[in-house]
C-alpha atoms as a PDB file:
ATOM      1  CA  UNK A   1     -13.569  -7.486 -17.175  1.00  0.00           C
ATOM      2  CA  UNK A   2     -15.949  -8.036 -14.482  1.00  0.00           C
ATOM      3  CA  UNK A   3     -14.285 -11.373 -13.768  1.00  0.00           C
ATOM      4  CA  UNK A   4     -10.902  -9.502 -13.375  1.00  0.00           C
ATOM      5  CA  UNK A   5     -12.409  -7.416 -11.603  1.00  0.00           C
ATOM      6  CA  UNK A   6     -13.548  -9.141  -8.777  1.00  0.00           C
ATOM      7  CA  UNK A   7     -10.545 -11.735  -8.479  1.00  0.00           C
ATOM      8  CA  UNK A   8      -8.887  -8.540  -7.605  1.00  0.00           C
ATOM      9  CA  UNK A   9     -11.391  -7.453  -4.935  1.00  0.00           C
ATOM     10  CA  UNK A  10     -10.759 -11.190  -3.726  1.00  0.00           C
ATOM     11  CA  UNK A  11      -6.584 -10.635  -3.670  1.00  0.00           C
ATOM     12  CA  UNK A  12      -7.284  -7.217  -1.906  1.00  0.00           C
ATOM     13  CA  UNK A  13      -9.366  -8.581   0.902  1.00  0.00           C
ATOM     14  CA  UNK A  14      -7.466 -11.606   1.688  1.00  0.00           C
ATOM     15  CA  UNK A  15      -3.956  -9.338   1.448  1.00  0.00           C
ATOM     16  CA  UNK A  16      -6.531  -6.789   4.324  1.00  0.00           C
ATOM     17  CA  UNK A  17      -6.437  -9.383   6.215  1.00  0.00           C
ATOM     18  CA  UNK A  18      -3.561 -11.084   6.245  1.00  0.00           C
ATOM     19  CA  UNK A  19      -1.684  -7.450   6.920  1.00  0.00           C
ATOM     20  CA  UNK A  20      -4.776  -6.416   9.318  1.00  0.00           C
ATOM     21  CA  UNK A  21      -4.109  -9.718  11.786  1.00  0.00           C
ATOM     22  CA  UNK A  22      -0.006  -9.358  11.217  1.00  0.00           C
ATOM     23  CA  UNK A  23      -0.097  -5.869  11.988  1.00  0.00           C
ATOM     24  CA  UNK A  24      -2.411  -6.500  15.133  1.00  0.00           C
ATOM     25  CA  UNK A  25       0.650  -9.283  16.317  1.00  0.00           C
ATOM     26  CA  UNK A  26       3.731  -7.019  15.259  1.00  0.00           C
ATOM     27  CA  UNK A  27       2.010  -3.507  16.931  1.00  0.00           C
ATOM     28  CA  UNK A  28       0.326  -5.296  19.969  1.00  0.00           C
ATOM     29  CA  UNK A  29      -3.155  -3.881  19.214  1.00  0.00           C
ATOM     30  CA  UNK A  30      -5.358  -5.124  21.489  1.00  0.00           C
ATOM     31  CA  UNK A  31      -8.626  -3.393  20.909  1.00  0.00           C
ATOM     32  CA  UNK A  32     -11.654  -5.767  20.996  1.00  0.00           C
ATOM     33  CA  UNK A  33     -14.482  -3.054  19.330  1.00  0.00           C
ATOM     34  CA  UNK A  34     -13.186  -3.882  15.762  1.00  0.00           C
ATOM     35  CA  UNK A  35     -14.210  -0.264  14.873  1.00  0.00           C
ATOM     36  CA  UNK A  36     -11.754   1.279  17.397  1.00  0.00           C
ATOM     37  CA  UNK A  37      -9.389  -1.546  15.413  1.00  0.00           C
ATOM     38  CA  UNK A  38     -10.013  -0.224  12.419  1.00  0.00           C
ATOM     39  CA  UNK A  39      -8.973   3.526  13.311  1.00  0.00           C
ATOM     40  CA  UNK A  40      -6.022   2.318  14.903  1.00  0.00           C
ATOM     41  CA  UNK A  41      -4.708   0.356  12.148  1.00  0.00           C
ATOM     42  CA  UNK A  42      -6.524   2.304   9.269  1.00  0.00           C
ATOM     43  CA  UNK A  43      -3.325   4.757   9.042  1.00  0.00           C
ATOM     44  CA  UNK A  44      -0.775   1.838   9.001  1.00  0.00           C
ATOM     45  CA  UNK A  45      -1.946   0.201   5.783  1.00  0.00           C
ATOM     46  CA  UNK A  46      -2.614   3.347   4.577  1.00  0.00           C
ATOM     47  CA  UNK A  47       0.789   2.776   3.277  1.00  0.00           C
ATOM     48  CA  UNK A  48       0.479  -0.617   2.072  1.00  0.00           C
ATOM     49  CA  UNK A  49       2.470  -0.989  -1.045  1.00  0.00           C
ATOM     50  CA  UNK A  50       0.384  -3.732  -1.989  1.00  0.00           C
ATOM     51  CA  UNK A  51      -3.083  -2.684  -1.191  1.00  0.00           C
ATOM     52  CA  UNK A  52      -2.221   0.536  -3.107  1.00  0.00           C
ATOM     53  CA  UNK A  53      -1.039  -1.205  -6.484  1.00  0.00           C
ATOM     54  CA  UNK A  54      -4.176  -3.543  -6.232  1.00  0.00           C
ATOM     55  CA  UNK A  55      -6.639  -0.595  -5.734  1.00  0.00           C
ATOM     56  CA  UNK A  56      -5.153   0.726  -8.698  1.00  0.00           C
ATOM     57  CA  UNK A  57      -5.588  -1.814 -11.052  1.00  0.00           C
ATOM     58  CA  UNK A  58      -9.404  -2.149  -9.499  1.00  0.00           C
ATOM     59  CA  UNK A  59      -9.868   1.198 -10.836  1.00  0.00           C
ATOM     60  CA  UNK A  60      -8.466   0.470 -13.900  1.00  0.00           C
ATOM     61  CA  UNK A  61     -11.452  -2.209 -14.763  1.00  0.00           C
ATOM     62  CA  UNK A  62     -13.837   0.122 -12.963  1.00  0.00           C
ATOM     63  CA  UNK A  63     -12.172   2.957 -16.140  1.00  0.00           C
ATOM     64  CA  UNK A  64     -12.687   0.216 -18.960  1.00  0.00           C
ATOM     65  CA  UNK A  65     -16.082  -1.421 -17.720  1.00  0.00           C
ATOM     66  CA  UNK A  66     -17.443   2.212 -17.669  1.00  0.00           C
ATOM     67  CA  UNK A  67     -16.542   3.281 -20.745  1.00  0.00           C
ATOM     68  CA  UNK A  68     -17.531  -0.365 -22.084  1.00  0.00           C
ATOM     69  CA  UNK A  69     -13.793  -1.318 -23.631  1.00  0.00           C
ATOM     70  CA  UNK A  70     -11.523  -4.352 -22.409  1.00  0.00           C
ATOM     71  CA  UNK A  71      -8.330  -4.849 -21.652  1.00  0.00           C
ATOM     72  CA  UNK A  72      -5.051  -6.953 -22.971  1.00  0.00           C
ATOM     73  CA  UNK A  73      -2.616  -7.918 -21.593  1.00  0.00           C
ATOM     74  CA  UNK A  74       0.588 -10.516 -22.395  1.00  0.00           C
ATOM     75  CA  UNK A  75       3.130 -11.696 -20.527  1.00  0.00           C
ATOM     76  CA  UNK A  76       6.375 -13.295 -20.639  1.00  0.00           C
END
């Protein structure tokens, strides 16, 4: 679980930044103090589809490793 766990974290970041330089491009953000960055672009992946599904499933192995269970899962 752990192992899931973590290649999520991985997807997550690497999605952050992907979106974080593509939104900096498409909105013209031009901030150099990355903290001032951040606040600017904090409420536009807010609503990241993407980011929002992944933190989900995060918490779901943060659920299981806490209450010491796994997980299953198939596929087509």
């Amino acid at each position: 679980m752990p192992e899931l766990r973590a290649e999520l974290t991985a997807i997550r970041k690497a999605h952050l930044c992907q979106r974080r330089d593509a939104l900096r491009r498409e909105r013209g953000v031009r901030a150099k103090d990355e903290a001032v960055a951040n606040r600017i672009l904090e409420p536009m992946l807010a609503g990241e589809p993407w980011l929002r599904k992944l933190d989900e499933l995060i918490a779901v192995c943060d659920d299981a490793i806490a209450q010491r269970s796994g997980l299953t899962s198939s596929s087509d």
